[in-house]
Protein backbone atom coordinates (compact mmCIF):
# COMPACT_ATOMS: atom_id res chain seq x y z
CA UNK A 1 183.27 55.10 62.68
CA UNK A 2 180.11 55.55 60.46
CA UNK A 3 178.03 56.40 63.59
CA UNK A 4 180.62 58.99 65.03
CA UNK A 5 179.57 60.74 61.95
CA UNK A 6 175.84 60.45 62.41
CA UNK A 7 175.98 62.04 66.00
CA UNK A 8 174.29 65.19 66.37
CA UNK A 9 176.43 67.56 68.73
CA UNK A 10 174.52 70.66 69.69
CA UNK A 11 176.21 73.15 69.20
CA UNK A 12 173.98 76.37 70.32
CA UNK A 13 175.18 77.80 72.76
CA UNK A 14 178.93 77.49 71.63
CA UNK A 15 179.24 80.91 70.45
CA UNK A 16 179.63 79.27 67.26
CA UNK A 17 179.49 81.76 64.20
CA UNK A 18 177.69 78.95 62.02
CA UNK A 19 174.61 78.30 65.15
CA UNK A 20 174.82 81.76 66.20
CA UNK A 21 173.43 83.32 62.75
CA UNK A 22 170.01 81.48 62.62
CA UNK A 23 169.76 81.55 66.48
CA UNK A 24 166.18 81.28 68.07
CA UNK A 25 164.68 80.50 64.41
CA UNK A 26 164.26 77.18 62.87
CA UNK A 27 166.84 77.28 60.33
CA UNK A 28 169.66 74.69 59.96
CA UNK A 29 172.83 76.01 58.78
CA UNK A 30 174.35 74.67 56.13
CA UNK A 31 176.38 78.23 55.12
CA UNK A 32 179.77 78.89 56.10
CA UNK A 33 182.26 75.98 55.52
CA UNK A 34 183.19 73.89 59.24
CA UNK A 35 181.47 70.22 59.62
CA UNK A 36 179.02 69.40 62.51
CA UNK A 37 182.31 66.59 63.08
CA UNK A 38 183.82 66.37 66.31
CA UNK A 39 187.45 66.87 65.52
CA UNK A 40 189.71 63.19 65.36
CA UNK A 41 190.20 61.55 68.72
CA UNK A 42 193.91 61.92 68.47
CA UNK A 43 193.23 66.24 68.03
CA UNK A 44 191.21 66.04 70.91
CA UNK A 45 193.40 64.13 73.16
CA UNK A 46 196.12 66.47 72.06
CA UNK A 47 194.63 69.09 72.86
CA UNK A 48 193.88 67.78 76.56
CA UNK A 49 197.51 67.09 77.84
CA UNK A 50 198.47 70.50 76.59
CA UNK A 51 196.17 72.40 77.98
CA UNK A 52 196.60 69.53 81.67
CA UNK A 53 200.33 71.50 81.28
CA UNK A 54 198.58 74.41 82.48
CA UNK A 55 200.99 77.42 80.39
CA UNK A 56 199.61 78.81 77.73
CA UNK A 57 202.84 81.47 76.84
CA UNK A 58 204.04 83.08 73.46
CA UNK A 59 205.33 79.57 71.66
CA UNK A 60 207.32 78.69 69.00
CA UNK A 61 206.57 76.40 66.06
CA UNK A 62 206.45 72.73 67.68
CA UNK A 63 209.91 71.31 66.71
CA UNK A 64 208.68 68.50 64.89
CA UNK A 65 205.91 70.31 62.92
CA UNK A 66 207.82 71.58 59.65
CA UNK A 67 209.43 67.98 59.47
CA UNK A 68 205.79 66.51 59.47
CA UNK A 69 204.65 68.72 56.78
CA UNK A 70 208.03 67.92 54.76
CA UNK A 71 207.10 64.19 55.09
CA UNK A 72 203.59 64.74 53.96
CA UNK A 73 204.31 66.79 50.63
CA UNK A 74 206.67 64.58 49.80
CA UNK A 75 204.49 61.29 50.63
CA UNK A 76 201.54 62.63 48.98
CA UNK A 77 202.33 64.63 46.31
CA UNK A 78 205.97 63.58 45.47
CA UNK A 79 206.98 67.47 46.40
CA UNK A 80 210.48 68.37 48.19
CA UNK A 81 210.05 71.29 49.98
CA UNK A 82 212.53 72.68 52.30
CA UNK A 83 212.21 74.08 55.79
CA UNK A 84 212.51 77.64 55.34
CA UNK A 85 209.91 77.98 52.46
CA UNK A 86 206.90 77.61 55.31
CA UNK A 87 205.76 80.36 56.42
CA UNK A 88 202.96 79.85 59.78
CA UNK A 89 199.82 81.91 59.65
CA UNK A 90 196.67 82.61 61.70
CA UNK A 91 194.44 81.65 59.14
CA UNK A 92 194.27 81.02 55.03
CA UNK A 93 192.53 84.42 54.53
CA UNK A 94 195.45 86.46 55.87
CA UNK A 95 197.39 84.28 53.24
CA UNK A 96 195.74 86.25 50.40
CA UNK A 97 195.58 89.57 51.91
CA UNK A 98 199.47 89.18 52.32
CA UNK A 99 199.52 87.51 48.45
CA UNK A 100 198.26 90.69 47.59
CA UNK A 101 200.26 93.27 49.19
CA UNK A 102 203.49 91.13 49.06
CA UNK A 103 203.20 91.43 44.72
CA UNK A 104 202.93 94.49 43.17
CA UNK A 105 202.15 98.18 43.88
CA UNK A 106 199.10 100.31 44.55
CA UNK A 107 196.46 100.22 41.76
CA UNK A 108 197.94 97.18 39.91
CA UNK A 109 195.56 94.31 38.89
CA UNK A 110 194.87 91.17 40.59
CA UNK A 111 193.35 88.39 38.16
CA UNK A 112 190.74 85.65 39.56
CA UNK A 113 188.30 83.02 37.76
CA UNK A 114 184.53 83.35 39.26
CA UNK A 115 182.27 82.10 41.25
CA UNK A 116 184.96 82.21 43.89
CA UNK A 117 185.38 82.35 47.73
CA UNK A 118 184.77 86.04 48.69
CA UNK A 119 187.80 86.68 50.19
CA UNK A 120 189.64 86.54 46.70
CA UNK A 121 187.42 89.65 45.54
CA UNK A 122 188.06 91.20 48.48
CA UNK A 123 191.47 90.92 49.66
CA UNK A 124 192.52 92.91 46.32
CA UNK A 125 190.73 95.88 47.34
CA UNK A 126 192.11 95.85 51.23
CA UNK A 127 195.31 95.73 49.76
CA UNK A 128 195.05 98.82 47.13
CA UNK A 129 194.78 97.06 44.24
CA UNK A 130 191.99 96.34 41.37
CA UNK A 131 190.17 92.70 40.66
CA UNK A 132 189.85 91.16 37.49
CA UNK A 133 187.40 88.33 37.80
CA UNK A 134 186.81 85.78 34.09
CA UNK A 135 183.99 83.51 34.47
CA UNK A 136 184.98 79.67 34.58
CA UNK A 137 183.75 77.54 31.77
CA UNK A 138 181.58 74.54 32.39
CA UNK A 139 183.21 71.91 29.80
CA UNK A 140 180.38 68.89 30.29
CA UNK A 141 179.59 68.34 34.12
CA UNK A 142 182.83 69.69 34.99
CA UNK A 143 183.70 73.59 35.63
CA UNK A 144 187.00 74.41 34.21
CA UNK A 145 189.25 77.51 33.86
CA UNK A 146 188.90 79.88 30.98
CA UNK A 147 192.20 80.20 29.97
CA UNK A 148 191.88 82.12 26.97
CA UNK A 149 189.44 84.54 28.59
CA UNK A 150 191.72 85.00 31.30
CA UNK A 151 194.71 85.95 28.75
CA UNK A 152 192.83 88.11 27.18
CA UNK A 153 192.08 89.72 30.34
CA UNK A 154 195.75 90.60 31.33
CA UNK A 155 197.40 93.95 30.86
CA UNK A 156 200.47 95.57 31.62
CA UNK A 157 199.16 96.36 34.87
CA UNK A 158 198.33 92.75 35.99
CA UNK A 159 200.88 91.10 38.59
CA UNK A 160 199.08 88.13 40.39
CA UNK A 161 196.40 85.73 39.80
CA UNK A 162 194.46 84.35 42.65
CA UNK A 163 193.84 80.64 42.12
CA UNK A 164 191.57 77.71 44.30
CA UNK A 165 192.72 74.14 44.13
CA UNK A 166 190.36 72.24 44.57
CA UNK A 167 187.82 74.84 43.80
CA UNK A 168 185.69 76.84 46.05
CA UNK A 169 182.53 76.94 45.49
CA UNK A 170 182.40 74.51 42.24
CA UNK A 171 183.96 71.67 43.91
CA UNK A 172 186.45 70.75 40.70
CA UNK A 173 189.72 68.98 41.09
CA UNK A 174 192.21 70.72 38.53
CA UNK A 175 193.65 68.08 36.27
CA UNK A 176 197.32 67.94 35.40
CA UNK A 177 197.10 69.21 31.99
CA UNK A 178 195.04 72.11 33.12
CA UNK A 179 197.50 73.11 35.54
CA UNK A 180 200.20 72.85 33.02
CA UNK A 181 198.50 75.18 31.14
CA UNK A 182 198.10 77.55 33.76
CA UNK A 183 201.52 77.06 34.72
CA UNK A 184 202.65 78.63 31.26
CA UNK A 185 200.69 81.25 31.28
CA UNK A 186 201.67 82.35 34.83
CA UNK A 187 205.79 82.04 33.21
CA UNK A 188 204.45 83.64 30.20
CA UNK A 189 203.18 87.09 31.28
CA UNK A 190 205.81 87.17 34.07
CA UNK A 191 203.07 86.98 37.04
CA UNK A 192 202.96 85.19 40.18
CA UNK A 193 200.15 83.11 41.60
CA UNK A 194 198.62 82.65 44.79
CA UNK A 195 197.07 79.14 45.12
CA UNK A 196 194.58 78.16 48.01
CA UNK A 197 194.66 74.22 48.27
CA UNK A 198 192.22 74.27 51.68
CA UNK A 199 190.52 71.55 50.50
CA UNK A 200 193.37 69.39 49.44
CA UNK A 201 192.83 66.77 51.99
CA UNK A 202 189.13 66.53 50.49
CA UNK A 203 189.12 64.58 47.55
CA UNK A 204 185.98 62.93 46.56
CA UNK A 205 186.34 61.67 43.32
CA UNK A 206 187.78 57.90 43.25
CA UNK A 207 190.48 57.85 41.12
CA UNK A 208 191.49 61.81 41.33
CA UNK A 209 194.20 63.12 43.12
CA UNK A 210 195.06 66.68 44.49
CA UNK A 211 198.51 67.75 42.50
CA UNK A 212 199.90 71.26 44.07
CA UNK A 213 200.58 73.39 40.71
CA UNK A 214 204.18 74.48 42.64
CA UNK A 215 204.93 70.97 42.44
CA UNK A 216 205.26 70.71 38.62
CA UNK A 217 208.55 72.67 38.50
CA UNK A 218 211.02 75.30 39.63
CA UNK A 219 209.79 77.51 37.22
CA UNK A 220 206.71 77.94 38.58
CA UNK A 221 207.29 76.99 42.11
CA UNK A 222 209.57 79.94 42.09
CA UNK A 223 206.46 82.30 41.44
CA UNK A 224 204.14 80.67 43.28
CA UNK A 225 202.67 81.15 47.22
CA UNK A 226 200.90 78.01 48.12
CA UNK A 227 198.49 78.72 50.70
CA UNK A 228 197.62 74.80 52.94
CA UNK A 229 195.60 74.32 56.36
CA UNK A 230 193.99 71.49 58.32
CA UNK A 231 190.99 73.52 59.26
CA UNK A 232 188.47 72.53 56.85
CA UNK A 233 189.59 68.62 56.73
CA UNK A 234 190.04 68.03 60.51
CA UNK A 235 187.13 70.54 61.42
CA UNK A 236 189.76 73.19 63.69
CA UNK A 237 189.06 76.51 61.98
CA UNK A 238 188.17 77.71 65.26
CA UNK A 239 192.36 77.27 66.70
CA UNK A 240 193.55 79.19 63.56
CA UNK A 241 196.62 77.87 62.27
CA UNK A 242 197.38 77.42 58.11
CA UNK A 243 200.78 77.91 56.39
CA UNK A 244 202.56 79.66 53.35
CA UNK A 245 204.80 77.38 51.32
CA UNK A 246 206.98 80.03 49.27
CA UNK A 247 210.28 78.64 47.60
CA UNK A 248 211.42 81.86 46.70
CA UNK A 249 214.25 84.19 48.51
CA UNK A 250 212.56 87.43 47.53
CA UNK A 251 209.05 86.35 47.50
CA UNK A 252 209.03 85.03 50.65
CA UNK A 253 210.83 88.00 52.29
CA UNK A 254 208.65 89.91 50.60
CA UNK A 255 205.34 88.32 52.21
CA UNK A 256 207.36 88.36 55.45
CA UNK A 257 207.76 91.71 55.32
CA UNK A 258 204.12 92.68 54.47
CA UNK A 259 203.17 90.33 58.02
CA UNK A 260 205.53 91.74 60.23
CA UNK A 261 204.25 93.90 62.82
CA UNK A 262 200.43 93.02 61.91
CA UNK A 263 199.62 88.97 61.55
CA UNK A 264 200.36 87.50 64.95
CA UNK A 265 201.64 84.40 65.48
CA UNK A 266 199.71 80.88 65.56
CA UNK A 267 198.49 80.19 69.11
CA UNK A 268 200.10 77.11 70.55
CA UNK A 269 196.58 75.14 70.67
CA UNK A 270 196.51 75.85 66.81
CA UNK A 271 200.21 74.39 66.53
CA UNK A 272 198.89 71.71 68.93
CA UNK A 273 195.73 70.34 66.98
CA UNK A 274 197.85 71.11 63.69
CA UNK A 275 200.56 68.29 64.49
CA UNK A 276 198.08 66.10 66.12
CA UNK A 277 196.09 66.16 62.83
CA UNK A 278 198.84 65.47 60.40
CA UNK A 279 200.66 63.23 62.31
CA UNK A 280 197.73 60.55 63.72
CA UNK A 281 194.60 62.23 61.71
CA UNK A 282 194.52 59.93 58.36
CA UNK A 283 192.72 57.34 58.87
CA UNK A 284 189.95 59.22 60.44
CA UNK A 285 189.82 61.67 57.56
CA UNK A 286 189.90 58.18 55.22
CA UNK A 287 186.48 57.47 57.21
CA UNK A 288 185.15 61.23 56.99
CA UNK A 289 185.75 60.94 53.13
CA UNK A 290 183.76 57.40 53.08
CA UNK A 291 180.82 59.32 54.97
CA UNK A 292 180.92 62.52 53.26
CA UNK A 293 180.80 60.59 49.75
CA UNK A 294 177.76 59.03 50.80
CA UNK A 295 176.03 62.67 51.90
CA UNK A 296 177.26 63.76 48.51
CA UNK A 297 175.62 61.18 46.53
CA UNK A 298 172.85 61.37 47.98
CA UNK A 299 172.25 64.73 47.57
CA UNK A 300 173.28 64.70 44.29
CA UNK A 301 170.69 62.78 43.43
CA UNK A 302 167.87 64.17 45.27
CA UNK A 303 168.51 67.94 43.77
CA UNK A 304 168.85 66.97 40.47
CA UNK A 305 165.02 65.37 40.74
CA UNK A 306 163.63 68.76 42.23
CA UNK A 307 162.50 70.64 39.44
CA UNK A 308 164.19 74.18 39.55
CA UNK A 309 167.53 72.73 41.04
CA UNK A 310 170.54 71.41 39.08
CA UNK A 311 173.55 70.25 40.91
CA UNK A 312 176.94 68.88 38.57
CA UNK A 313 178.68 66.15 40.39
CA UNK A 314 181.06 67.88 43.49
CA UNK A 315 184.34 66.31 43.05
CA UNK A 316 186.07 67.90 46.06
CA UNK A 317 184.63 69.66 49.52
CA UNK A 318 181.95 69.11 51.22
CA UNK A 319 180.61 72.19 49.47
CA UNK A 320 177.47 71.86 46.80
CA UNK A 321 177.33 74.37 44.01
CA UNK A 322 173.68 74.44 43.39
CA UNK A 323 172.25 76.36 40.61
CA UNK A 324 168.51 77.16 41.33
CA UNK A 325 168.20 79.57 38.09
CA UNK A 326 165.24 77.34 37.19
CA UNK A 327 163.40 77.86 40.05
CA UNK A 328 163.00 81.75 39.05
CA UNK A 329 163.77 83.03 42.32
CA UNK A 330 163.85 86.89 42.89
CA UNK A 331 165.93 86.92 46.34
CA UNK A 332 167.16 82.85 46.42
CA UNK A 333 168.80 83.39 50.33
CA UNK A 334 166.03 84.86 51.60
CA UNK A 335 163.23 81.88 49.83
CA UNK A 336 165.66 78.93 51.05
CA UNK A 337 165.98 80.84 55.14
CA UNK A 338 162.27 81.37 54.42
CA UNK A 339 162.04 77.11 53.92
CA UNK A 340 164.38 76.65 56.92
CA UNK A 341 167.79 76.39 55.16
CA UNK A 342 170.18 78.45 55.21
CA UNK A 343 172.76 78.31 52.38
CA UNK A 344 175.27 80.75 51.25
CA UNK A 345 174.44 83.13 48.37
CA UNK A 346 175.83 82.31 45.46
CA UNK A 347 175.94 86.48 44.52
CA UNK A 348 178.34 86.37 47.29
CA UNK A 349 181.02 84.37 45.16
CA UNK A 350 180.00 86.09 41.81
CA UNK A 351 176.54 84.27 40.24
CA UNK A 352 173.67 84.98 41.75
CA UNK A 353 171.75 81.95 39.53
CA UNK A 354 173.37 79.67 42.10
CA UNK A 355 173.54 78.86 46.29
CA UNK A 356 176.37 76.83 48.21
CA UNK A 357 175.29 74.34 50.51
CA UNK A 358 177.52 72.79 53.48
CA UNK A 359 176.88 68.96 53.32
CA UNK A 360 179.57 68.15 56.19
CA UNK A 361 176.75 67.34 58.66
CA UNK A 362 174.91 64.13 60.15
CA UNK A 363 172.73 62.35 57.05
CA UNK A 364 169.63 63.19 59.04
CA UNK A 365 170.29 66.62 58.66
CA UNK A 366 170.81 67.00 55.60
CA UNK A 367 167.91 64.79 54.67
CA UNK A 368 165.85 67.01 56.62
CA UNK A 369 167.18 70.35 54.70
CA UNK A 370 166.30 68.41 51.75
CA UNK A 371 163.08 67.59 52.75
CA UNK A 372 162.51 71.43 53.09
CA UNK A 373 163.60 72.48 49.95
CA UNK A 374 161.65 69.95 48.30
CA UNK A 375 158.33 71.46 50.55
CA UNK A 376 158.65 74.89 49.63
CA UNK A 377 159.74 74.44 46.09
CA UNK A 378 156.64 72.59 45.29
CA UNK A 379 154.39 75.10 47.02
CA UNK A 380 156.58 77.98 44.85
CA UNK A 381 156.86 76.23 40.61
CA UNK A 382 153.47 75.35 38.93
CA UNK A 383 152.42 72.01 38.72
């Protein structure tokens, strides 16, 4: 399985938003977060026989599809959900924009820890209300949440907190005691919380395990909007299709209500590759995890000996945090697309001190975006 990994699959040409931005200049993208994987057999197989049936009309969710995702909360994370609390969406980002207009009114405060995916800065502001970011805390070589700073940072005016489990861009796996904490102060100042657990499915870390904060009680499952997808494990962003999980009544017809009439419904491909994934996709992910361990270690190790360049160990994702504030860089995106790689800016997620790198790609890619960095770093710091 090793070497379905190491294929390189062209992709120019694809209309592909990750190709398409460095197209016609040597620059390998390693920005926005969807692997260079081909998608598991069993998606891709899927995918063929419906589209051999030859319809392609409005659909319904597959009959078997809330059932599967039933079984797999309650395999994986010991969590009972029930039917009606899923809620299918087009995409994860909707997810927040509708978090935010489904709490709340006009001009109240939606709370955040930083560096964070963009979307979570902006999806307050689309939806009329004002962002409160507090800076995580790096506690050793792990980042953690700030929770004091973040209390402190509530007023009467604050109604949600956005929340990323596992973290985007850091790469952290929130322990149980953290989220326990968080828990109680979500019940304490009588907010709700919007948590985005993309990444669930990619755990790095031997001996860590992904533990949905909804999951730890009804308390705060009842003020909670999980937000899940198989996009970013299975590699089918592209067929947009994520999903809600909201236990409670009001909440729930709340963020109905806020969709109605402007979030269409999942296409049946997405639905298709969606139950193809969950169903028949875990052993393949249990080999994507092996390979993308290996790309992590490796490029943990070969950062953290370029002098400039500091990268903490990425517990989750195939996303690298790296902070180049050593390096002294006045415009880091434009030095690294200048070397041939192009990462995302960390000023983008709130810190400008650090860039996010994509390592879900063949090893000889990223060796060869190392082997860049290293070139024009050399020719940049004083011997």
């Amino acid at each position: 399985m090793e070497k379905e990994f190491d294929r390189q699959v062209d992709r120019k040409g694809t209309a592909s938003q990750k190709w398409e931005k460095y197209a016609d200049r040597d620059i390998l993208p390693m920005w926005v977060a969807d692997t260079d994987f081909q998608a598991p057999p069993a998606v891709i197989q899927a995918l063929h026989e419906r589209i051999e049936h030859g319809i392609f009309g409005y659909t319904n969710v597959p009959g078997q599809l809330n059932q599967l995702i039933q079984a797999r909360m309650q395999r994986l994370y010991d969590w009972q959900i029930e039917q009606d609390w899923l809620i299918w969406l087009p995409g994860l980002v909707c997810g927040l924009n509708l978090a935010c207009r489904a709490v709340g009114e006009t001009g109240d405060t939606v709370l955040s820890p930083k560096p964070i995916y963009p979307p979570f800065m902006s999806s307050p502001r689309l939806s009329g209300r004002e962002v409160c970011t507090v800076p995580l805390r790096q506690n050793g070589d792990h980042f953690v949440l700030d929770l004091a700073a973040l209390e402190a940072s509530i007023t009467g005016n604050t109604r949600l907190l956005l929340f990323c489990n596992p973290h985007n861009p850091g790469g952290a796996v929130y322990r149980r005691e953290e989220l326990e904490q968080l828990a109680e102060l979500i019940l304490k100042h009588d907010l709700y919380l919007c948590s985005d657990e993309i990444h669930c499915d990619l755990i790095l870390e031997p001996g860590l395990q992904h533990i949905p904060i909804a999951s730890l009680g009804a308390d705060i499952r009842a003020r909670t909007i999980t937000l899940m997808a198989p996009s970013k494990t299975y590699n089918i962003a592209g067929l947009g299709c994520s999903f809600a999980i909201i236990s409670d009544p009001q909440l729930r017809k709340q963020f109905i209500d806020v969709k109605k009439g402007i979030v269409p419904d999942v296409n049946l491909l997405g639905y298709t590759a969606t139950e193809a994934a969950y169903r028949d996709g875990d052993e393949w992910n249990r080999q994507q995890l092996d390979y993308l361990r290996g790309n992590r270690d490796y490029l943990h190790r070969e950062i953290n000996q370029i002098p400039g360049l500091k990268l903490l160990p990425v517990e989750a994702t195939y996303l690298a945090w790296i902070d180049v504030s050593g390096a002294k860089l006045s415009n880091p995106a434009h030095f690294f697309e200048q070397a041939g790689v192009g990462m995302s800016p960390g000023r983008d997620f709130g810190d400008n001190h650090y860039m996010r790198l994509n390592f879900g790609c063949p090893r000889e890619t990223l060796e060869e975006a190392v082997r860049r960095i290293k070139v024009a770093l050399s020719n940049e710091l004083p011997a």
